[in-house]
Structure formats: structure tokens, C-alpha cells
Protein backbone atom coordinates (compact mmCIF):
# COMPACT_ATOMS: atom_id res chain seq x y z
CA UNK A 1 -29.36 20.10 16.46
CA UNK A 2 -30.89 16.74 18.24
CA UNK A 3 -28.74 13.96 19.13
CA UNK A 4 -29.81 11.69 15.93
CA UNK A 5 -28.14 14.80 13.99
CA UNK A 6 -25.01 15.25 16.17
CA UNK A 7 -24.86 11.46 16.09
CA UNK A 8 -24.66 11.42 12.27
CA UNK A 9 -21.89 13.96 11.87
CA UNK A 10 -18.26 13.28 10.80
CA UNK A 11 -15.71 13.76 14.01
CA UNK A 12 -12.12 15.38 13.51
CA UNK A 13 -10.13 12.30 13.23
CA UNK A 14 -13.33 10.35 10.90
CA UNK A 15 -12.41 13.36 8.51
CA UNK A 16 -8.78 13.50 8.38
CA UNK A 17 -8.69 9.36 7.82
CA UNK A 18 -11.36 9.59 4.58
CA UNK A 19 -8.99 12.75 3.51
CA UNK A 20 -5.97 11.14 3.75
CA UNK A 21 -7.76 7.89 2.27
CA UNK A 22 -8.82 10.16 -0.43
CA UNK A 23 -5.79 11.86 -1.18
CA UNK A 24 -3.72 9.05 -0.62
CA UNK A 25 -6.01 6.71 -3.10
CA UNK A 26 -5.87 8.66 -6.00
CA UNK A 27 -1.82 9.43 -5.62
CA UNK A 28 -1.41 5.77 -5.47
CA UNK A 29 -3.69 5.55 -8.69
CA UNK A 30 -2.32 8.37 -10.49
CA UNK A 31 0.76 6.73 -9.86
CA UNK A 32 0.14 3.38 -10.74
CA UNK A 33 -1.11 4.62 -14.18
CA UNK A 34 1.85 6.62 -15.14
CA UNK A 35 4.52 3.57 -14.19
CA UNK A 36 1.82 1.69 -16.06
CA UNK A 37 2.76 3.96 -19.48
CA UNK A 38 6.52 3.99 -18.57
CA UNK A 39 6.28 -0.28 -18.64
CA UNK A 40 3.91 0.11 -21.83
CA UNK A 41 6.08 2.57 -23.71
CA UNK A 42 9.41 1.11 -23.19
CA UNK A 43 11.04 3.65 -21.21
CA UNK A 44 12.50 1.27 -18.86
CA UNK A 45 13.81 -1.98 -19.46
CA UNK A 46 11.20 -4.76 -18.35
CA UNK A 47 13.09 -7.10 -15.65
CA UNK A 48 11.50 -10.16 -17.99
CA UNK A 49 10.94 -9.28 -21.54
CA UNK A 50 7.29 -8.89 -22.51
CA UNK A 51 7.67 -11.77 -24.99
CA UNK A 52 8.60 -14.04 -22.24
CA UNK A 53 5.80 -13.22 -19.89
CA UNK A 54 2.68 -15.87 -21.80
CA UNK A 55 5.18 -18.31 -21.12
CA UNK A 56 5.39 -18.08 -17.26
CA UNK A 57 1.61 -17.89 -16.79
CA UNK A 58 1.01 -21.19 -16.08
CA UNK A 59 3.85 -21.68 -13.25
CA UNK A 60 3.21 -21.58 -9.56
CA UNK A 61 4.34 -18.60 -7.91
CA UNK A 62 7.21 -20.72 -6.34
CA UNK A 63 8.07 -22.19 -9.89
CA UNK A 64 8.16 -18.45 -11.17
CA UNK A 65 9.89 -16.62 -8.64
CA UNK A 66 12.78 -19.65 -8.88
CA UNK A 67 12.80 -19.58 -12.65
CA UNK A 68 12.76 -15.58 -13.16
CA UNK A 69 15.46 -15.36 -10.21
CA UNK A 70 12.91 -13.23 -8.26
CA UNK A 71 13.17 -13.17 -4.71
CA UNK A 72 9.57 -13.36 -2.89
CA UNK A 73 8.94 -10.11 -0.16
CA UNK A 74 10.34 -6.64 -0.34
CA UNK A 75 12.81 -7.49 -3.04
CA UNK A 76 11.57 -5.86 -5.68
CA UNK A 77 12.73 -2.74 -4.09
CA UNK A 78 15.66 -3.30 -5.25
CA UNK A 79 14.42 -3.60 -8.72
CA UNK A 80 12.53 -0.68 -9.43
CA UNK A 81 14.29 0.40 -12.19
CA UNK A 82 12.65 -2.51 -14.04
CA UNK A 83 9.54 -1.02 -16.16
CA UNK A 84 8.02 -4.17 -15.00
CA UNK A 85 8.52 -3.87 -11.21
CA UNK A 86 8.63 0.26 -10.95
CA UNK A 87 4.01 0.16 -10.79
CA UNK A 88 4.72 -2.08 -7.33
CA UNK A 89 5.70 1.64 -5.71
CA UNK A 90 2.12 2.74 -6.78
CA UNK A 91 0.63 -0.78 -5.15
CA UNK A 92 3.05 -0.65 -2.47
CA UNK A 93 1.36 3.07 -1.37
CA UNK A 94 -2.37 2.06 -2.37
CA UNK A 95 -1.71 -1.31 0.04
CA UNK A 96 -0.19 1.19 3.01
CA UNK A 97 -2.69 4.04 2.87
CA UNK A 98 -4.42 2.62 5.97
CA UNK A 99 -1.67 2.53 7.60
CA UNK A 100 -0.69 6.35 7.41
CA UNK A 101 -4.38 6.97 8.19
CA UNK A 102 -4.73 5.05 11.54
CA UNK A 103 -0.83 6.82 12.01
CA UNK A 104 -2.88 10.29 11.36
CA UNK A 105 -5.62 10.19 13.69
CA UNK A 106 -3.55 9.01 16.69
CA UNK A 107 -2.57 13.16 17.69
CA UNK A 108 -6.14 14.16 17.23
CA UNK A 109 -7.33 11.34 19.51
CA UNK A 110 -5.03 11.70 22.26
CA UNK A 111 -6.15 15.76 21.58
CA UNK A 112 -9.51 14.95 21.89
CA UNK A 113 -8.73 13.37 25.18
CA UNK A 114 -9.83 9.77 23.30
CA UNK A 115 -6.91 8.33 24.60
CA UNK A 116 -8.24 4.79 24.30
CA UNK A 117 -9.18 4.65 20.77
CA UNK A 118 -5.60 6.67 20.05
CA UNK A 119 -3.76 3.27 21.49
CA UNK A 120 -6.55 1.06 19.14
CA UNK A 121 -5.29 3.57 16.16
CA UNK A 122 -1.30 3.35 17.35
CA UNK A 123 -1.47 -0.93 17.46
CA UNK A 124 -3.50 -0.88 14.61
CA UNK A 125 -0.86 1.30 12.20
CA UNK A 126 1.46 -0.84 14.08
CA UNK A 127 0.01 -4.51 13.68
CA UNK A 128 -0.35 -3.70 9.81
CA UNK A 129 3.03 -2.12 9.16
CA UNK A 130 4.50 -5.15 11.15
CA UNK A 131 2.56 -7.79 9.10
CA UNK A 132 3.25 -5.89 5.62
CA UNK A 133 7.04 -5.80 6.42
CA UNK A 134 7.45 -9.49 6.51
CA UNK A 135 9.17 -9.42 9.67
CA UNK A 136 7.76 -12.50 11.45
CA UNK A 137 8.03 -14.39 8.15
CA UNK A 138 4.09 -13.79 7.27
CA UNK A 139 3.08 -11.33 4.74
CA UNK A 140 5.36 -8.58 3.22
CA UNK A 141 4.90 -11.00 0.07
């Protein structure tokens, strides 16, 4: 094999990320589809009833939020078992995927003796799960 070859092949850690990317995309779709249905069908109670819904579409988010008693961030944890808020677990996972993927790679690295690209992967997973979490009162919203 030359070196243009060797160059073009997939490392350890290249794999595992698209695999986990893979895997985790489609769970996150799969799952974002069936909480889809359960809104559609009715199983669960919608947090604001479908007939209600055309007439909050031309509010600003702040004007929403305020008039549906919503609070903005991670608080629609809390309200899962709302037809209507239960597809944000499937979002929540599709939006976080890279983050268990950078989280992933960061044994193999440090395995492979890669020890600098294993701290890029470790404050990269960390820099991301700190600005999704709405800690310093960015993102996470």
C-alpha cells in the first residue's frame, strides 16, 4: 500500500465517531418519529391543545413562552409527559450526538498514544456539553 492509500484510510477513532454518529442519528430519528405518532394520535395530552397552536404562530418566542407559561432552557424536561414536548427527547439526543462521539474517541486517542488530539476531543465534548446546558446563561435554549 503507498502512502496516498494509507493516507486515505479511516483511523480507529475516525470509525468509531461516524459509527456512533450513525447509530446515534438514526436512534434519535427513529425516535423522533415515534413521539411524533404518540403527539399525532392522541396518546398523550398535548401541553397546548392543537386547536390553540395557529393562534400562537405569530408571537415572538418571548411573547409565547410568557403566554403558554413555558419556561425557556431545559424546562421542558419536566414536561415530557406532554405529547407536545415528549419529540424534544428525540431532538435533545440528535442535538448531543457529537458530543458522545468526541466523548468516544478520547480512550482510543490517548491508546493510540495521540494524546494531544485526545485533550482537543475531551474540551471539545466538554465546551459543547457546557454551552448546551445553559450554564453560563448562553445556549441550553
Amino acid at each position: 500500500m503507498d502512502e496516498l492509500e494509507k493516507s486515505l484510510q479511516a483511523r480507529p477513532e475516525q470509525i468509531l465517531y461516524a459509527n456512533l454518529l450513525e447509530k446515534g442519528m438514526l436512534f434519535g430519528l427513529i425516535l423522533v418519529l415515534a413521539t411524533y405518532i404518540v403527539y399525532l394520535t392522541g396518546l398523550l395530552k398535548p401541553y397546548i391543545p392543537l386547536e390553540e397552536v395557529p393562534g400562537c404562530w405569530h408571537m415572538s418566542v418571548d411573547k409565547y413562552l410568557d403566554h403558554c407559561r413555558i419556561h425557556a432552557g431545559w424546562a421542558w424536561l419536566g414536561m415530557v409527559g406532554y405529547g407536545d414536548f415528549l419529540n424534544f427527547i428525540g431532538i435533545a439526543l440528535l442535538a448531543g450526538i457529537t458530543i458522545m462521539c468526541f466523548a468516544a474517541i478520547i480512550p482510543v486517542l490517548w491508546k493510540q498514544n495521540d494524546k494531544l488530539y485526545a485533550l482537543f476531543a475531551l474540551l471539545e465534548a466538554v465546551i459543547l456539553g457546557v454551552a448546551a446546558s445553559g450554564i453560563l446563561g448562553a445556549g441550553g435554549h
